[in-house]
Protein backbone atom coordinates (compact mmCIF):
# COMPACT_ATOMS: atom_id res chain seq x y z
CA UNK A 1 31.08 4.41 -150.68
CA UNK A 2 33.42 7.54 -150.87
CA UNK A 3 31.10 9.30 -148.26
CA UNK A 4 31.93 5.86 -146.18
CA UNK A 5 35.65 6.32 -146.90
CA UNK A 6 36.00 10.10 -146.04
CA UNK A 7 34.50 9.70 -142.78
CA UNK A 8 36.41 6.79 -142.13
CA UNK A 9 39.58 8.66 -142.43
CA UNK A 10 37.73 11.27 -140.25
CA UNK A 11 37.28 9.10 -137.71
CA UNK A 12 40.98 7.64 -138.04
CA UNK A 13 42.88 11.22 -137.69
CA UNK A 14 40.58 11.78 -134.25
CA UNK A 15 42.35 8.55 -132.87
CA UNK A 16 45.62 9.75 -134.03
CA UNK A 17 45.34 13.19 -132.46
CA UNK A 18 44.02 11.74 -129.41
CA UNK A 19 46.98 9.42 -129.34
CA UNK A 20 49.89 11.89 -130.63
CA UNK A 21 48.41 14.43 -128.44
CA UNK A 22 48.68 12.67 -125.00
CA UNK A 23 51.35 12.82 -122.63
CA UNK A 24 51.93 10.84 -119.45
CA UNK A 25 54.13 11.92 -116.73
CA UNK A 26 54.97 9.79 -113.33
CA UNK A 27 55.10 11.99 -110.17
CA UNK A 28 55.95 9.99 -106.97
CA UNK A 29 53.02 7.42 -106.67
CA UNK A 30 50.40 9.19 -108.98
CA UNK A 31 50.67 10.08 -112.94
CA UNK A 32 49.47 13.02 -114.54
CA UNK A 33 48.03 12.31 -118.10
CA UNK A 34 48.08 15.62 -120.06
CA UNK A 35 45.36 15.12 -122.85
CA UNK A 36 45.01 17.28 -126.34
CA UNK A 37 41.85 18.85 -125.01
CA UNK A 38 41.72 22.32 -124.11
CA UNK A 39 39.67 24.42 -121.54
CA UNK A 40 38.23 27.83 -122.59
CA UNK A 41 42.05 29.74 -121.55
CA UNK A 42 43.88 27.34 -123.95
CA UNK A 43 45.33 25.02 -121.39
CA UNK A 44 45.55 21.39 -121.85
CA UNK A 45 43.40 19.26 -119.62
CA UNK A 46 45.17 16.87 -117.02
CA UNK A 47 43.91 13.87 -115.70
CA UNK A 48 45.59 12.29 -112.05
CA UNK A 49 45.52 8.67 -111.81
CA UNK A 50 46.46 6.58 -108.94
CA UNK A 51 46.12 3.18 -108.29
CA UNK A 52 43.61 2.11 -105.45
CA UNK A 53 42.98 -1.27 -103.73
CA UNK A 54 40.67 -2.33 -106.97
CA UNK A 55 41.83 -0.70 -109.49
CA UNK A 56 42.25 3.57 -110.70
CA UNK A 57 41.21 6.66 -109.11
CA UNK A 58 41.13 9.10 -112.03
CA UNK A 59 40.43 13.00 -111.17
CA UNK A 60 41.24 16.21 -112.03
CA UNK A 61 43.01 17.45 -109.27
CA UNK A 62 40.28 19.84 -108.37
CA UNK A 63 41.10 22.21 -111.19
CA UNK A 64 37.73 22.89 -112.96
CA UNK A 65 35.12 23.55 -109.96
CA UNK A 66 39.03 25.72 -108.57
CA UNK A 67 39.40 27.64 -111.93
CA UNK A 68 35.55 28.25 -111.84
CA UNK A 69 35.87 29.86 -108.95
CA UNK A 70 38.69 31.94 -109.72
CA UNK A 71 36.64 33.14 -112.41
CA UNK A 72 33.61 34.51 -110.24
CA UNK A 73 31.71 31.71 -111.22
CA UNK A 74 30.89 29.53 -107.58
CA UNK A 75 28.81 27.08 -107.74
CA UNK A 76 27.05 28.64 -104.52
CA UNK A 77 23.48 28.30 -105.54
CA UNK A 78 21.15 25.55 -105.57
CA UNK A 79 20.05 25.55 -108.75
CA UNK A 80 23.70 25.61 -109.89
CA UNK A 81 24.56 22.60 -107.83
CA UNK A 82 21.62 20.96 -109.41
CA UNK A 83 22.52 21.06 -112.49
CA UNK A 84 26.09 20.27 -111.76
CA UNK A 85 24.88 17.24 -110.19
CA UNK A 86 22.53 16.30 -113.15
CA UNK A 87 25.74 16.89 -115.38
CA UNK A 88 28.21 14.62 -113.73
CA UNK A 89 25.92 11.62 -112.89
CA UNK A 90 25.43 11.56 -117.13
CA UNK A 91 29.25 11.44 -117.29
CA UNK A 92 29.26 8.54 -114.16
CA UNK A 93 31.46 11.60 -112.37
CA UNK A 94 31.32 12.59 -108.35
CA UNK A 95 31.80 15.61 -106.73
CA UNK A 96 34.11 14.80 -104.02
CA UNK A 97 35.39 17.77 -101.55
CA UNK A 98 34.80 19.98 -105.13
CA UNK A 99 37.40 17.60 -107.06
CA UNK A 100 35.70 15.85 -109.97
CA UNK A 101 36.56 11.96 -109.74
CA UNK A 102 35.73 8.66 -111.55
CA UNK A 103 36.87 5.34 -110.47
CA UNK A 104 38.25 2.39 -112.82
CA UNK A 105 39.59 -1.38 -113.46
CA UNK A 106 41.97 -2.16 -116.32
CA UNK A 107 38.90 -2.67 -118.59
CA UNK A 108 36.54 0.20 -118.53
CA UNK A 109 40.13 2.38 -117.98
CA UNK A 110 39.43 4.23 -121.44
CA UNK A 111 35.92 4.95 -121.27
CA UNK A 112 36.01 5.77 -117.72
CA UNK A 113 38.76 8.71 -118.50
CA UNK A 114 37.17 9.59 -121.46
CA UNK A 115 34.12 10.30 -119.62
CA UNK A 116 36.19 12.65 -117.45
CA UNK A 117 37.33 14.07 -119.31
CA UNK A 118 34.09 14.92 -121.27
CA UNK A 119 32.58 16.29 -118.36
CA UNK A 120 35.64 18.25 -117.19
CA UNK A 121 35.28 20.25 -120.49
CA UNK A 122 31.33 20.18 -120.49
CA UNK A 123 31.06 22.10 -116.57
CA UNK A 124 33.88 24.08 -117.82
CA UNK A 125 31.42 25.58 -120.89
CA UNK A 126 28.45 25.49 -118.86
CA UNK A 127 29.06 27.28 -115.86
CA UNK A 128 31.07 29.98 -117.53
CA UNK A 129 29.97 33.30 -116.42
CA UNK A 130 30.91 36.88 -116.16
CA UNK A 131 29.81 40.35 -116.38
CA UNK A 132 29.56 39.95 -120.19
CA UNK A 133 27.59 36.55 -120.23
CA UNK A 134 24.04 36.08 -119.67
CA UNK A 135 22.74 36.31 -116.19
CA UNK A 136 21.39 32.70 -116.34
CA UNK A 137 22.57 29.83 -117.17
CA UNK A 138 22.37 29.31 -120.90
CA UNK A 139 21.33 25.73 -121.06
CA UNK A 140 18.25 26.66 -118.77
CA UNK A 141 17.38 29.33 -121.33
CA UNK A 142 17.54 26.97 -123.66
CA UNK A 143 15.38 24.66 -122.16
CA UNK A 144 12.75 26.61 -121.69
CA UNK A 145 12.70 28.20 -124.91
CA UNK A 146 12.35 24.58 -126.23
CA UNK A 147 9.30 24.23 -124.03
CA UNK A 148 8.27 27.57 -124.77
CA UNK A 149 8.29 27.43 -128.77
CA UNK A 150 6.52 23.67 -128.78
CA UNK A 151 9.69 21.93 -129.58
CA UNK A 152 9.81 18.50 -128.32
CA UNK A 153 13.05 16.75 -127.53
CA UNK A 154 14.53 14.65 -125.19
CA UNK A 155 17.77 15.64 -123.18
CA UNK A 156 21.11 15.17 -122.06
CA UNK A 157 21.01 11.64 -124.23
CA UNK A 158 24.51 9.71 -124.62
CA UNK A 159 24.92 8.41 -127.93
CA UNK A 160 27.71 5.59 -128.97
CA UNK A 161 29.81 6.94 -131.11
CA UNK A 162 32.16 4.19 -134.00
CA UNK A 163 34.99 4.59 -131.78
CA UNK A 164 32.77 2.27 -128.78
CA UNK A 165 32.61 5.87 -127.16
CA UNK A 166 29.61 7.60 -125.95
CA UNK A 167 29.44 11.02 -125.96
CA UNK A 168 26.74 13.60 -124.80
CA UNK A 169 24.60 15.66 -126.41
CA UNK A 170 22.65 18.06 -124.69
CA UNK A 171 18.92 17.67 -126.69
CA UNK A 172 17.39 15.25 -129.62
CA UNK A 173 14.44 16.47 -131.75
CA UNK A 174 12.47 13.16 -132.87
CA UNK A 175 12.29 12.42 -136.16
CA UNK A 176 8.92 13.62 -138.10
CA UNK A 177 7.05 13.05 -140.83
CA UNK A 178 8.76 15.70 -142.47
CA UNK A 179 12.07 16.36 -140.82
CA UNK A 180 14.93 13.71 -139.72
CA UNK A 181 16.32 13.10 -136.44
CA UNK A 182 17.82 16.25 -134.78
CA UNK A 183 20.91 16.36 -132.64
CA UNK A 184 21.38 19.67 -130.75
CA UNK A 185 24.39 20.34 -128.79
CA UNK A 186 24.54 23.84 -127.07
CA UNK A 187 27.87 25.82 -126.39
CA UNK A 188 28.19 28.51 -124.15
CA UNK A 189 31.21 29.77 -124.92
CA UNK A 190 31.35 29.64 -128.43
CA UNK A 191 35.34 29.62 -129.48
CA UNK A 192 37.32 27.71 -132.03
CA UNK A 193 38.03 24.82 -129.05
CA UNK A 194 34.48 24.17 -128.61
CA UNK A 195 33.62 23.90 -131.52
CA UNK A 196 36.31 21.61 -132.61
CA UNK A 197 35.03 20.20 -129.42
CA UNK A 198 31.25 19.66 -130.91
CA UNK A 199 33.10 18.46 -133.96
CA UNK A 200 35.25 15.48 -132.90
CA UNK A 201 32.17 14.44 -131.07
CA UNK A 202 29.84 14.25 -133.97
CA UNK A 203 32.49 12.97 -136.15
CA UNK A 204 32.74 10.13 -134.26
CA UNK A 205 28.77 9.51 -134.01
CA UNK A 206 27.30 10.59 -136.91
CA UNK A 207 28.85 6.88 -139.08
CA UNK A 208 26.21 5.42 -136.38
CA UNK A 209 23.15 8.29 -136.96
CA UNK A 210 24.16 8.74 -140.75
CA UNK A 211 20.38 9.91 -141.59
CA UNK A 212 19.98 12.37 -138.20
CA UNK A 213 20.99 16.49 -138.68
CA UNK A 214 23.44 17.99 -136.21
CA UNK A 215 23.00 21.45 -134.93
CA UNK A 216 25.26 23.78 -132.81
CA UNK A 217 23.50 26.61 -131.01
CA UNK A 218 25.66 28.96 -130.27
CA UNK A 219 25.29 31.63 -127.48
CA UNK A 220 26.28 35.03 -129.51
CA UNK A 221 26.02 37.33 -126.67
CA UNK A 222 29.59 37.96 -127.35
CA UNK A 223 30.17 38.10 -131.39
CA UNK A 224 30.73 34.45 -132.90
CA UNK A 225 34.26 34.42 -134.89
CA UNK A 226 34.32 32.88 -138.79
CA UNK A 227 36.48 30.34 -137.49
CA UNK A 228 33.84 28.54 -135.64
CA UNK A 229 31.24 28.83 -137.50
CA UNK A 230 33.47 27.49 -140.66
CA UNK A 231 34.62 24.50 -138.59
CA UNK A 232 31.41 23.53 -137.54
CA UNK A 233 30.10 23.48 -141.22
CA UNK A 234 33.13 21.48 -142.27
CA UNK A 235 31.66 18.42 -140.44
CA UNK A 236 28.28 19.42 -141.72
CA UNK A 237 27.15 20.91 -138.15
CA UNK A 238 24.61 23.60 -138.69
CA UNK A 239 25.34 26.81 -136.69
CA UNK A 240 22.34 28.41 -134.70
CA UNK A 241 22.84 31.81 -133.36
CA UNK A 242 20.91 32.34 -130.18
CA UNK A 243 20.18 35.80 -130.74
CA UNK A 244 18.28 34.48 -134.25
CA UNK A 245 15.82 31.32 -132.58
CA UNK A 246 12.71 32.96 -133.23
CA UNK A 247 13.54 32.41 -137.19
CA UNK A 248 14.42 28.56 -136.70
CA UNK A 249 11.96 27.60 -134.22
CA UNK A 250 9.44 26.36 -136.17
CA UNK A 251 12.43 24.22 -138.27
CA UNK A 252 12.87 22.63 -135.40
CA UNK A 253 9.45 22.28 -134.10
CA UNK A 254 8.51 20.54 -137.97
């Protein structure tokens, strides 16, 4: 009961900081929502709305696939427009003219922009690249370590979370005869926003998988700061280092 209680209060202050942490501004015939969320320089995410014939176009302005860009990171290649693809129709998101867009009525408003907004932040960690990131993608590594070390899971799996909101994770182990359900969710760019990222998402789900295990892995090319590892383990999210998968593959395979 105090378990049920804790998380319930958990749960509680994530609706409060989404709520205290939104601001919405009205520019000519369009608003600008500015959500709590940040992208990997620290800036708060916006969302555009405007109102269309049946209801709200929702976007963000072009900004993430833009910023991307800016960054030396085009999404130029077909395998990278694969997987961006892949990415956005989980999320219910299009690509239009490089400006990521949902439409919605006054009752699927909320999930609709949370579902934005959730893939505005997830191509934001995944495409991240530079001179001192890997040369591929790190979810494809990932994937075909999986394969490689006999690990079977299932991926990019939406699961509702007690808010009535779904939220992605990237791979579930089964359950086994000796090992519970495993949730995996992988971050690129491991900083303290991510991982409070990872956290408000499994906060909100794990009331509705209260016997599955919840695992970060965490691409350490760069070095991986205390502060994320220790807010990961706050919410009982077990930190993987990439660099150390040949010691916790067979954990995960069990």
């Amino acid at each position: 009961m105090q378990l049920k209680n804790d998380v319930e209060k958990l749960v509680n202050g994530y609706f409060e900081w989404l709520k205290t942490g939104t601001v919405i501004d009205a520019i000519d015939d369009m608003a600008v929502v500015t959500t709590p969320h940040m992208d990997r320089h620290n800036d708060f995410l916006q969302v555009v709305i405007q109102r269309t014939h049946n209801g709200f176009a929702l976007s963000d302005d072009g900004y993430i696939l833009a910023d991307l860009v800016a960054s030396g990171c085009a999404i130029n290649s077909l395998k990278r427009k694969a997987i961006l693809s892949e990415t956005l129709n989980g999320f219910g998101v299009i690509n239009d003219h490089d400006t990521l867009v949902v439409h919605a009525s006054e009752t699927d408003f909320s999930k609709k922009k949370h579902a934005l907004v959730q893939a505005m932040l997830t191509v934001n960690d995944m495409f991240y690249m530079s001179s001192r990131h890997v040369s591929s993608l790190f979810y494809e590594d990932v994937c075909a370590w999986l394969r490689v070390s006999n690990i079977p899971s299932v991926q990019n799996i939406q699961i509702a979370g007690k808010s009535g909101y779904t939220h992605k994770f990237d791979f579930v182990i089964p359950m086994s005869r000796t090992a519970p359900e495993r949730v995996l969710k992988t971050i690129n760019n491991p900083t303290r926003q991510t991982a409070l990222q990872c956290r408000s998402m499994w906060g909100d789900v794990q009331p509705n998988r209260p016997k599955s295990k919840a695992f970060a892995l965490l691409n350490d090319v760069d070095t991986v700061g205390v502060d994320v590892v220790n807010a990961l383990k706050q919410y009982e999210i077990e930190p993987l280092l990439w660099s150390d998968r040949d010691n916790f593959s067979e954990r995960l395979a069990a």
